[in-house]
PDB file of N, CA and C in Angstrom:
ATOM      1  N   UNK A   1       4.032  -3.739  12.138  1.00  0.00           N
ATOM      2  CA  UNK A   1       3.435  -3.700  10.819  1.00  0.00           C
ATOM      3  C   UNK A   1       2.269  -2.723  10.848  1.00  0.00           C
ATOM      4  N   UNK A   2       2.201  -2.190   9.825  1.00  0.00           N
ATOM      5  CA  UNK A   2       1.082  -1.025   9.678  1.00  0.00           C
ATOM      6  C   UNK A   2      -0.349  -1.522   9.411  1.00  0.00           C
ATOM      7  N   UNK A   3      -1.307  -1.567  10.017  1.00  0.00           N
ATOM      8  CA  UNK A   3      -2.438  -1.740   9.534  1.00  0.00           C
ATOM      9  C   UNK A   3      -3.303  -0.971   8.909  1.00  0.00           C
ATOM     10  N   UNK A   4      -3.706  -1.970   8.198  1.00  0.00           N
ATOM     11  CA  UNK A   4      -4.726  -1.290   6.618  1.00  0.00           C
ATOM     12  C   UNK A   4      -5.695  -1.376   6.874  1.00  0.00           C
ATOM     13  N   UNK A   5      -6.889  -0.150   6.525  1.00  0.00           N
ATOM     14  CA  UNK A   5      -8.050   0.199   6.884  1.00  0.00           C
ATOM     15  C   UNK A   5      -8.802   0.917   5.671  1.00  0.00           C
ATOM     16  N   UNK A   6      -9.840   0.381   5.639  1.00  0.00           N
ATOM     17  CA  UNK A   6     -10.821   1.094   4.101  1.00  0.00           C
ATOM     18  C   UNK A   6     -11.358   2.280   5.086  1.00  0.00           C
ATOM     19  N   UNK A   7     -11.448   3.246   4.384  1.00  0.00           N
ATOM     20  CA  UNK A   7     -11.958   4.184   4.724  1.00  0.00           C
ATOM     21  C   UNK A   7     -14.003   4.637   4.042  1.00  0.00           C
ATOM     22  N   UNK A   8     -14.912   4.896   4.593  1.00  0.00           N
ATOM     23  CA  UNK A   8     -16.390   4.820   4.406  1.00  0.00           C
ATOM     24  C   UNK A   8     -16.001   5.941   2.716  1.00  0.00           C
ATOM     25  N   UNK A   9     -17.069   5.146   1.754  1.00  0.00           N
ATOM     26  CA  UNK A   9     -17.121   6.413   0.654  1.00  0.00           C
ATOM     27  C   UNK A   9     -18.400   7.477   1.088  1.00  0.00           C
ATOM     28  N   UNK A  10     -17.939   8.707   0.712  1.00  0.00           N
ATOM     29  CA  UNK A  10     -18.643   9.953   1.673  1.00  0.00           C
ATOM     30  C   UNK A  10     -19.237  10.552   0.460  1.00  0.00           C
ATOM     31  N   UNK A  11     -20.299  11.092   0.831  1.00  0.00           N
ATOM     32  CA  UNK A  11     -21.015  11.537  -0.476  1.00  0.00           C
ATOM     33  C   UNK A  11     -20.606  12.948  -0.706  1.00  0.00           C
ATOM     34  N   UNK A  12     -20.584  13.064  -1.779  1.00  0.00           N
ATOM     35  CA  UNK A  12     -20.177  14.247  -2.574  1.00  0.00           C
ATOM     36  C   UNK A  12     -20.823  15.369  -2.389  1.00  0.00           C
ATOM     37  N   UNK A  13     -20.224  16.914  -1.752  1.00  0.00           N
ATOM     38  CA  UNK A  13     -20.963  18.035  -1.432  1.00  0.00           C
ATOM     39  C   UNK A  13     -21.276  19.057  -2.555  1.00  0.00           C
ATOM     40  N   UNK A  14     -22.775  19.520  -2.140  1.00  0.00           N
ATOM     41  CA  UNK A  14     -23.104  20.199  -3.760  1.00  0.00           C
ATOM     42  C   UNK A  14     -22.380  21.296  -3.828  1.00  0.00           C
ATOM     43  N   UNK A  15     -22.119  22.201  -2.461  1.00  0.00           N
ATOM     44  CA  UNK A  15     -21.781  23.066  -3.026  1.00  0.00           C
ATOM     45  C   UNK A  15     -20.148  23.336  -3.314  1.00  0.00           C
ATOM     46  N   UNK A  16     -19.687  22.113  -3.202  1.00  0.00           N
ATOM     47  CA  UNK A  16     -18.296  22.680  -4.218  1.00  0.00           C
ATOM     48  C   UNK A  16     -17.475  23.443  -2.992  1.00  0.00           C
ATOM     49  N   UNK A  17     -16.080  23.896  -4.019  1.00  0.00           N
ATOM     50  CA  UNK A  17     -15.364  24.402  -3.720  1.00  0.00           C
ATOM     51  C   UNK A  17     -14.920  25.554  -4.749  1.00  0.00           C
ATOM     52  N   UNK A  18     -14.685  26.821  -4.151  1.00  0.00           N
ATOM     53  CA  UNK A  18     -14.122  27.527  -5.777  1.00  0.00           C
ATOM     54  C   UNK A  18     -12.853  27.129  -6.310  1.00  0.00           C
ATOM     55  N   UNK A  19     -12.624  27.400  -7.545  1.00  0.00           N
ATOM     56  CA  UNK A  19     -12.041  27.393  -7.985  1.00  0.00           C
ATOM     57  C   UNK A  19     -10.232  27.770  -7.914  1.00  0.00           C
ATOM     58  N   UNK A  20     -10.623  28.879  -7.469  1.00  0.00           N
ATOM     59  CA  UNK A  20      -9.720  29.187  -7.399  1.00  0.00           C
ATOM     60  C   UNK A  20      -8.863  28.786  -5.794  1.00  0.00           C
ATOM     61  N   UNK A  21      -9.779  27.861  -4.647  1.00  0.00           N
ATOM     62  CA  UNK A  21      -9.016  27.654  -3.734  1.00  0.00           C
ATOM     63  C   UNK A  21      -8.057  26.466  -3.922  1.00  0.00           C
ATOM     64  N   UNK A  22      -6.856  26.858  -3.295  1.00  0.00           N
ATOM     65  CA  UNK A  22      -5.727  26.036  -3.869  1.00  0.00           C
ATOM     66  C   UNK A  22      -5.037  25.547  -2.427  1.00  0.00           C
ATOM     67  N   UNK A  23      -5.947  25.424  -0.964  1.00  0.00           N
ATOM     68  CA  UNK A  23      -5.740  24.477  -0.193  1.00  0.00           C
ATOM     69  C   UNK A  23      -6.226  23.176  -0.611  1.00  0.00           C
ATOM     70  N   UNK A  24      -5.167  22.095  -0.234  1.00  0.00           N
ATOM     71  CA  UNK A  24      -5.837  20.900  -0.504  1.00  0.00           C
ATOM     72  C   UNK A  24      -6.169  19.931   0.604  1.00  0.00           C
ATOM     73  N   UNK A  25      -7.477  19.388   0.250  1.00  0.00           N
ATOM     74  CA  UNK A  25      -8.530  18.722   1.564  1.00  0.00           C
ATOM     75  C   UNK A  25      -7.377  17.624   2.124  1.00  0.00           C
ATOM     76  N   UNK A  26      -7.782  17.088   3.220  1.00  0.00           N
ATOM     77  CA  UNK A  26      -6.988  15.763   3.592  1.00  0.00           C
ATOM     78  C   UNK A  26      -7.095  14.552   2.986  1.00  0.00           C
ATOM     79  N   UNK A  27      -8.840  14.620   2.193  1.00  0.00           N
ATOM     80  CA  UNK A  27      -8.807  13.649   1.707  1.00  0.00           C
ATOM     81  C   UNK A  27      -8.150  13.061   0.154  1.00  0.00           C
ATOM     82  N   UNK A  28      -7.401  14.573  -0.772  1.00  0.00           N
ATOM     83  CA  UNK A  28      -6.915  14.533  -1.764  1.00  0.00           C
ATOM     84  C   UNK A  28      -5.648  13.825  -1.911  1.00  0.00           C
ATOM     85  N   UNK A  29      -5.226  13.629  -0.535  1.00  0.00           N
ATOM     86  CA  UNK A  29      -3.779  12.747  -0.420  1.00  0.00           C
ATOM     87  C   UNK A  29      -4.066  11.206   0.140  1.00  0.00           C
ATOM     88  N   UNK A  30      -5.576  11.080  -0.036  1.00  0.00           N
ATOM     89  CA  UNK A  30      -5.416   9.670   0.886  1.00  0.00           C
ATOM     90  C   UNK A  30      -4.816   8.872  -0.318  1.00  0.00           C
ATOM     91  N   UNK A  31      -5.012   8.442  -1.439  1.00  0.00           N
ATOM     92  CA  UNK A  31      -4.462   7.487  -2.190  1.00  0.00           C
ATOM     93  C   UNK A  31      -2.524   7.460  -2.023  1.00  0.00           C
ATOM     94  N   UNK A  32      -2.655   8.816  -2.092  1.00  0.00           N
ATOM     95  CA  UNK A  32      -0.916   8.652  -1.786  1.00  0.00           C
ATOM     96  C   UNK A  32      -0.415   8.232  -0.513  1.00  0.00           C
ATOM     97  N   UNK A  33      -1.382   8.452   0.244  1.00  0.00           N
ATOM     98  CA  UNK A  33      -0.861   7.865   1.787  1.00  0.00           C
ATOM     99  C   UNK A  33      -1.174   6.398   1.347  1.00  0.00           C
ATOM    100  N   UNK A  34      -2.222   5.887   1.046  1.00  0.00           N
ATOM    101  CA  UNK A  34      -2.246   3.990   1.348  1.00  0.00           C
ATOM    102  C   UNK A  34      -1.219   3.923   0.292  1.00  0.00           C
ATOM    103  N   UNK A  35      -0.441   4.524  -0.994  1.00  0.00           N
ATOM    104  CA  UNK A  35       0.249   3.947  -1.671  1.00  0.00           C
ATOM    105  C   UNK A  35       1.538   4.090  -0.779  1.00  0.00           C
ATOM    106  N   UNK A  36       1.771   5.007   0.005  1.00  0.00           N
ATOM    107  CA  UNK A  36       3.032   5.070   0.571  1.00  0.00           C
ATOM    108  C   UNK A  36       2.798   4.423   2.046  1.00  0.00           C
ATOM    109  N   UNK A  37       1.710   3.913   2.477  1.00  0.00           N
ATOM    110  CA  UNK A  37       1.850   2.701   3.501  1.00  0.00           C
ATOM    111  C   UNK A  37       2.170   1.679   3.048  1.00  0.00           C
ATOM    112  N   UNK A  38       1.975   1.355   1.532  1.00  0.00           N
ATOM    113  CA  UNK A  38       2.276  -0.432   1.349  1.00  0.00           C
ATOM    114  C   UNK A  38       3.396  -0.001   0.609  1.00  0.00           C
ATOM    115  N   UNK A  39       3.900   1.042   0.142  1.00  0.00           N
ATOM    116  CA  UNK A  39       5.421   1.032   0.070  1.00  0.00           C
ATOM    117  C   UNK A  39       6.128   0.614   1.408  1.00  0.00           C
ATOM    118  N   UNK A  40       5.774   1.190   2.240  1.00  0.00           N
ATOM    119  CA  UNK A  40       6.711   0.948   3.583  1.00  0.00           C
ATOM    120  C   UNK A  40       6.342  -0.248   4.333  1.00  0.00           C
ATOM    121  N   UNK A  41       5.086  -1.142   4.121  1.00  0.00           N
ATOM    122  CA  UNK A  41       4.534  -2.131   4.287  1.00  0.00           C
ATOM    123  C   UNK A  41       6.071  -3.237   3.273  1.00  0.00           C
ATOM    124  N   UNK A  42       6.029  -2.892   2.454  1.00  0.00           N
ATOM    125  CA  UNK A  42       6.508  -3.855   1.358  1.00  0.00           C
ATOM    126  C   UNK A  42       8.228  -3.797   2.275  1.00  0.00           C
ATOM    127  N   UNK A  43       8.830  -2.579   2.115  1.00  0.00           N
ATOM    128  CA  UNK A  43      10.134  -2.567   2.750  1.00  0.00           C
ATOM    129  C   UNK A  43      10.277  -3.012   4.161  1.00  0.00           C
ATOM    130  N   UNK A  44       9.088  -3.062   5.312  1.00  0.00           N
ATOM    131  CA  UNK A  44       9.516  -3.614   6.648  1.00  0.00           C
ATOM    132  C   UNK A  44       9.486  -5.370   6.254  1.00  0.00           C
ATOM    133  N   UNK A  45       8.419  -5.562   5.822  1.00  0.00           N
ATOM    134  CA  UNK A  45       8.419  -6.900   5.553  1.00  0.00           C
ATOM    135  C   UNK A  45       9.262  -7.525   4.890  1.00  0.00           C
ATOM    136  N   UNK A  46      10.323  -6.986   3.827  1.00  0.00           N
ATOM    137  CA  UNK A  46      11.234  -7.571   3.178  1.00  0.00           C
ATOM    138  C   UNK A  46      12.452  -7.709   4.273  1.00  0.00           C
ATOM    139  N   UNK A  47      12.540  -6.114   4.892  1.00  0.00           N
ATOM    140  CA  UNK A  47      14.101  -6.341   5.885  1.00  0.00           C
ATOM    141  C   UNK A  47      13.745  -7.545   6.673  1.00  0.00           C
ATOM    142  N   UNK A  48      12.317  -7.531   7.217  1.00  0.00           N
ATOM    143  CA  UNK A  48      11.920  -8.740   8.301  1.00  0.00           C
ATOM    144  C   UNK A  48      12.242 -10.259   7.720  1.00  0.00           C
ATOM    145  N   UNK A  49      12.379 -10.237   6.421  1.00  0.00           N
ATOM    146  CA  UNK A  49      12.669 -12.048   6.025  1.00  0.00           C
ATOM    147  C   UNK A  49      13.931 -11.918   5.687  1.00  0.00           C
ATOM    148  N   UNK A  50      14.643 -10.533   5.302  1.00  0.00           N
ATOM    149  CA  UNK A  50      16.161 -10.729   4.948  1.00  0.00           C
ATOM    150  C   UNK A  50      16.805 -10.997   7.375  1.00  0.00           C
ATOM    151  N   UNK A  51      16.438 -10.206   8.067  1.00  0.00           N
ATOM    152  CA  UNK A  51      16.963 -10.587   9.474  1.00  0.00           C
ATOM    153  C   UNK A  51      16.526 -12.235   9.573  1.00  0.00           C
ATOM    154  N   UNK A  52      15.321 -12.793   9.284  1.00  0.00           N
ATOM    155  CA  UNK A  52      15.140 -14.190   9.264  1.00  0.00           C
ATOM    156  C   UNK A  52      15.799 -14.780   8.843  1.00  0.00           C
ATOM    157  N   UNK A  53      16.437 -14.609   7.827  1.00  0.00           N
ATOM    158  CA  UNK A  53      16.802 -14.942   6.949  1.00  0.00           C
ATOM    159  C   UNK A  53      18.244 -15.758   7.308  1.00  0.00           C
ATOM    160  N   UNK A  54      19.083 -14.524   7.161  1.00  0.00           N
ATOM    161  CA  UNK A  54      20.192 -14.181   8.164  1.00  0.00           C
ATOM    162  C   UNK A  54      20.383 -15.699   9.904  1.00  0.00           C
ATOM    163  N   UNK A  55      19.329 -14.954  10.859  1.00  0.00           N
ATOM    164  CA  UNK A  55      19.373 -15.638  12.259  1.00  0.00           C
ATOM    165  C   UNK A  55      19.318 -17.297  11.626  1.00  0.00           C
ATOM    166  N   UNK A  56      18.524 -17.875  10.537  1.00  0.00           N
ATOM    167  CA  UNK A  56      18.802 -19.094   9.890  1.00  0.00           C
ATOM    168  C   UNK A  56      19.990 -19.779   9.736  1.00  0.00           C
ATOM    169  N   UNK A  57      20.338 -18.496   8.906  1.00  0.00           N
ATOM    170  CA  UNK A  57      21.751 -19.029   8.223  1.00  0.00           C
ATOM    171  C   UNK A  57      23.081 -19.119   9.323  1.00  0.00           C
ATOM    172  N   UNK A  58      22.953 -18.125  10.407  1.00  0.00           N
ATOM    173  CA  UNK A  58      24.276 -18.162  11.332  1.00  0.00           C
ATOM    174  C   UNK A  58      23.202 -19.262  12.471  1.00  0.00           C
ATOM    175  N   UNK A  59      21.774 -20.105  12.263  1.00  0.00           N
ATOM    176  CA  UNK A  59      21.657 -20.849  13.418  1.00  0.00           C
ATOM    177  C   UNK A  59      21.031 -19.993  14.760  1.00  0.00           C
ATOM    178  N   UNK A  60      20.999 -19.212  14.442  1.00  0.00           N
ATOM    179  CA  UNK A  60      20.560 -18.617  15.815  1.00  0.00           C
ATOM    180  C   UNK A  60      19.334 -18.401  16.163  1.00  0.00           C
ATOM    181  N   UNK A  61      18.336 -18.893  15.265  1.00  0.00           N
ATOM    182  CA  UNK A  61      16.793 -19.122  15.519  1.00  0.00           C
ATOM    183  C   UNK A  61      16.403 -20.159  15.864  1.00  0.00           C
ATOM    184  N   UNK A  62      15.105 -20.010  17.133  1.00  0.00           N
ATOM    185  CA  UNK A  62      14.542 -21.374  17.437  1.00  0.00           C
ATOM    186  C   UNK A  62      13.644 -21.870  16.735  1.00  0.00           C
ATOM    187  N   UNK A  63      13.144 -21.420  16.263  1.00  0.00           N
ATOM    188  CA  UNK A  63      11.371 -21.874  15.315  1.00  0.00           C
ATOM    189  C   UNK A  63      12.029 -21.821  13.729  1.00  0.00           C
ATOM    190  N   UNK A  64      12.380 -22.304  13.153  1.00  0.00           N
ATOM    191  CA  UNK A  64      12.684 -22.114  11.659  1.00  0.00           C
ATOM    192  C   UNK A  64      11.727 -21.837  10.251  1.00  0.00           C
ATOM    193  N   UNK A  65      10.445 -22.318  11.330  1.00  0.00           N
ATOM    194  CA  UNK A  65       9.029 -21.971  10.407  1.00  0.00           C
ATOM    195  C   UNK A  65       8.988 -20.419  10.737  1.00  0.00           C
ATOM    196  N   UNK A  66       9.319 -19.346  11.488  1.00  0.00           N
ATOM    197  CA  UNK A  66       9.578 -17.846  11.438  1.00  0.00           C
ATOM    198  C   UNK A  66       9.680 -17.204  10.230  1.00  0.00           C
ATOM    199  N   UNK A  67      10.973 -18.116   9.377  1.00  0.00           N
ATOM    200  CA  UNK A  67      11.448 -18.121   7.963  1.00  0.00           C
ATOM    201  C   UNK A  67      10.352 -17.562   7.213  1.00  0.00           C
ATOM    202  N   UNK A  68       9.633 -18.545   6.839  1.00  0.00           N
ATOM    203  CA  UNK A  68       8.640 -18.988   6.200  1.00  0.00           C
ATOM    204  C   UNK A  68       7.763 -18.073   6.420  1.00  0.00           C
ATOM    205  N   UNK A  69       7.127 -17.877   7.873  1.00  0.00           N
ATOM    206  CA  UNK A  69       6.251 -17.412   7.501  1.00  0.00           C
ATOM    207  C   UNK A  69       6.098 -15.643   6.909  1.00  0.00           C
ATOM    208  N   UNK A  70       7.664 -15.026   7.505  1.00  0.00           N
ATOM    209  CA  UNK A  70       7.939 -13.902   7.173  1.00  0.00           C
ATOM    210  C   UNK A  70       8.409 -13.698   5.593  1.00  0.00           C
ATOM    211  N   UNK A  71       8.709 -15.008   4.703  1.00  0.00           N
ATOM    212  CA  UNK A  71       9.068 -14.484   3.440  1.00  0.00           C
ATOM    213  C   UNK A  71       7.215 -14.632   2.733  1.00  0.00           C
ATOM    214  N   UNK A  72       6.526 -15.683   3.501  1.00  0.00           N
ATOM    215  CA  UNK A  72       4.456 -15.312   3.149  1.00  0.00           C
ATOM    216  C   UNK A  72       4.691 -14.361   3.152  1.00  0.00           C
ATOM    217  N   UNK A  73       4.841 -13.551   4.372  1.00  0.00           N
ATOM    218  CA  UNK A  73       4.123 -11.554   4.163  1.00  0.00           C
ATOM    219  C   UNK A  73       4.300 -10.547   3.569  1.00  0.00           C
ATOM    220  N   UNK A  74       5.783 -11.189   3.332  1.00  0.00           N
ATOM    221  CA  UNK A  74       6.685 -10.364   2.067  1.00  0.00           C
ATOM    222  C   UNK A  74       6.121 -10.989   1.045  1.00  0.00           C
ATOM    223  N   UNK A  75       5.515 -11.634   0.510  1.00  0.00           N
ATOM    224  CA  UNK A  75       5.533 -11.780  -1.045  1.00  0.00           C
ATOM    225  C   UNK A  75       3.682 -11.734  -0.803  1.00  0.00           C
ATOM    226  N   UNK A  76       2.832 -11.835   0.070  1.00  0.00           N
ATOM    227  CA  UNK A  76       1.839 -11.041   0.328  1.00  0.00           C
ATOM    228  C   UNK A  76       1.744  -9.805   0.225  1.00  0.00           C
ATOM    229  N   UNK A  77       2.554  -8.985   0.614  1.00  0.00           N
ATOM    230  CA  UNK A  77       2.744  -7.333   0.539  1.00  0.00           C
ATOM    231  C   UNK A  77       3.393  -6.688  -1.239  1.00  0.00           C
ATOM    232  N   UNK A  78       4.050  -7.480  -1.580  1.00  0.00           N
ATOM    233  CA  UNK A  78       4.468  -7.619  -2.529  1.00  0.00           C
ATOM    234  C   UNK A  78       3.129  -7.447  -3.782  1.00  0.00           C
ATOM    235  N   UNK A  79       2.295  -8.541  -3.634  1.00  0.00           N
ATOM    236  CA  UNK A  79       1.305  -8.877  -4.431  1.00  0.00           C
ATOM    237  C   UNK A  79      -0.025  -7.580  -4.029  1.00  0.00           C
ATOM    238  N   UNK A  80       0.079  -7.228  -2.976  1.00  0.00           N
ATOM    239  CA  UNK A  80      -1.009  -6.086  -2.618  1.00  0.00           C
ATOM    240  C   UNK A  80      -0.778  -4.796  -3.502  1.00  0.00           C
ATOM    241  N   UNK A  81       0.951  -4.684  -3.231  1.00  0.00           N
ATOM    242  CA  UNK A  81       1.146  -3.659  -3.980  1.00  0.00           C
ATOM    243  C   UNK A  81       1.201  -3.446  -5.676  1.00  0.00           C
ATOM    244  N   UNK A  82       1.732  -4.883  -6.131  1.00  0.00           N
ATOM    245  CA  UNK A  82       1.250  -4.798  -7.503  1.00  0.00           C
ATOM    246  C   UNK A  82      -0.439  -4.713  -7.995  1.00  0.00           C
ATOM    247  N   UNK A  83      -0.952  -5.110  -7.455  1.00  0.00           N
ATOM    248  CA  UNK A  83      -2.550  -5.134  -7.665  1.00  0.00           C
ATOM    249  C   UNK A  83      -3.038  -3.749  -7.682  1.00  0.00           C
ATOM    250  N   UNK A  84      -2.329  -3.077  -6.447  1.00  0.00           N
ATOM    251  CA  UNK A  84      -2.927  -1.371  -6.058  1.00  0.00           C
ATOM    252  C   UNK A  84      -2.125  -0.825  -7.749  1.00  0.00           C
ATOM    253  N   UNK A  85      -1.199  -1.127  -8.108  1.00  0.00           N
ATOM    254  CA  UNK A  85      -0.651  -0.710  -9.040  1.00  0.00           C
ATOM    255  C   UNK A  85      -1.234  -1.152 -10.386  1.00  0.00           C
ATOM    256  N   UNK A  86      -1.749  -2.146  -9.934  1.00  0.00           N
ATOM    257  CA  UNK A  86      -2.678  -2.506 -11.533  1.00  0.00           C
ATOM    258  C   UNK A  86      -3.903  -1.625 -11.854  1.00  0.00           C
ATOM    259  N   UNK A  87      -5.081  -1.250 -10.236  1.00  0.00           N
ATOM    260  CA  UNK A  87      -6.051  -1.122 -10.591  1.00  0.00           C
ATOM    261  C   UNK A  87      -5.586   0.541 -11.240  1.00  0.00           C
ATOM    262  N   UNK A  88      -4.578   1.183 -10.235  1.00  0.00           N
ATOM    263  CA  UNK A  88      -4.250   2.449 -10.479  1.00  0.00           C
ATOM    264  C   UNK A  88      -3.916   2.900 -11.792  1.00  0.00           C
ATOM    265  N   UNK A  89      -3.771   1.729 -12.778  1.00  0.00           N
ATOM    266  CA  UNK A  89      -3.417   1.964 -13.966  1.00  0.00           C
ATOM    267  C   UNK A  89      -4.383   1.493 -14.816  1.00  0.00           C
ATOM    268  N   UNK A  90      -5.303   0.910 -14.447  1.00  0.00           N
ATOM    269  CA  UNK A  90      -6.504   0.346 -15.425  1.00  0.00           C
ATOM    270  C   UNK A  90      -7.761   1.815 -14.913  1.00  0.00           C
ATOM    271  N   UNK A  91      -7.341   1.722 -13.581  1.00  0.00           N
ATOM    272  CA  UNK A  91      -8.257   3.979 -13.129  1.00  0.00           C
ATOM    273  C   UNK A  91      -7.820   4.633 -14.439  1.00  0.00           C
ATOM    274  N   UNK A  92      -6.505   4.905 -14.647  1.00  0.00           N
ATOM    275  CA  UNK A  92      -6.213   6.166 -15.219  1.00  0.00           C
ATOM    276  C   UNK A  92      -6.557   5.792 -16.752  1.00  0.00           C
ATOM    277  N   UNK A  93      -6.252   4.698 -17.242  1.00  0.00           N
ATOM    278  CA  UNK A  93      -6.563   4.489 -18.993  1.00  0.00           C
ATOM    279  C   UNK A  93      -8.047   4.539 -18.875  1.00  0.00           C
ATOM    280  N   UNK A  94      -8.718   4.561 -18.031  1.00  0.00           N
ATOM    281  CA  UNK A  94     -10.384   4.302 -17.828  1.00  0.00           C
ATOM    282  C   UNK A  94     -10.815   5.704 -18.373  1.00  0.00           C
ATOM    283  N   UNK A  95     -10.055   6.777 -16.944  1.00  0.00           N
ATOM    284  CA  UNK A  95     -10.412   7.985 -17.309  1.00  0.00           C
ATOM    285  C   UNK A  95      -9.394   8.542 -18.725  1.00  0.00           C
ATOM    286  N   UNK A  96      -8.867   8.238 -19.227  1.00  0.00           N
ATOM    287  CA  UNK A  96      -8.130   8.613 -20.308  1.00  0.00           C
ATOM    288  C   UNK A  96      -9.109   8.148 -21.561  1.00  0.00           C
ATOM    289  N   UNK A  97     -10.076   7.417 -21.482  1.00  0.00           N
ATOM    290  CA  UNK A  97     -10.823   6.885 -22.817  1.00  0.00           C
ATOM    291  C   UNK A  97     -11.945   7.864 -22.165  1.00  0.00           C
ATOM    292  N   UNK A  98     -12.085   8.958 -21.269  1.00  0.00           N
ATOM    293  CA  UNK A  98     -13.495   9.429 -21.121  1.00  0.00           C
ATOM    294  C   UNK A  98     -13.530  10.384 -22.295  1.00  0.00           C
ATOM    295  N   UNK A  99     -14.387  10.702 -23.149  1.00  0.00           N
ATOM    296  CA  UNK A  99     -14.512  11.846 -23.799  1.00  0.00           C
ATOM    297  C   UNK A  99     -15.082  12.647 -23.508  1.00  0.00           C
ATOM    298  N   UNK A 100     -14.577  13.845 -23.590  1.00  0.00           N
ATOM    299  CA  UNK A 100     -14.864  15.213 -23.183  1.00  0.00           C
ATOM    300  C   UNK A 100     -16.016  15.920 -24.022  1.00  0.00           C
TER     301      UNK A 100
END
């Protein structure tokens, strides 16, 4: 499983960047990286309770609380990612009511 880490907020440099440079920093993709870690967060954890799932049903597991606790992380991961998806959409109508 991938672990999740906040990253420090870094203060903002005065002097900019021009305009016209059209490399982009590492840090312009971090939101897309944590959104595409708990995408892939969300898909290991689901295959992990569908194989539980499964070793249940043909008997072939010893601990049956395994079950359980792997369909928690899935519907934990589940709920992380709707939330990242809520605030990401209450961000953008935020900046969409800014007036210019």
């Amino acid at each position: 499983m991938n672990e999740m880490f906040i990253n420090q907020i870094k203060a903002a440099d005065s002097s900019g960047l021009s305009a016209q440079s059209k490399k982009a920093l590492p840090e312009d993709n971090m939101f897309s990286d944590i959104l595409n870690n708990v995408i892939e967060n969300v898909k290991e954890t689901d295959a992990e309770l569908t194989r539980q799932q499964y070793l249940l049903a043909a008997g072939e597991i010893e601990d049956p609380h395994t079950v359980t606790i792997a369909a928690t992380k899935a519907q934990i991961s589940v709920d992380l990612m709707v939330q990242l998806r809520n605030r990401a959409m209450e961000s953008y109508n935020e900046i969409m009511r800014i007036n210019l």
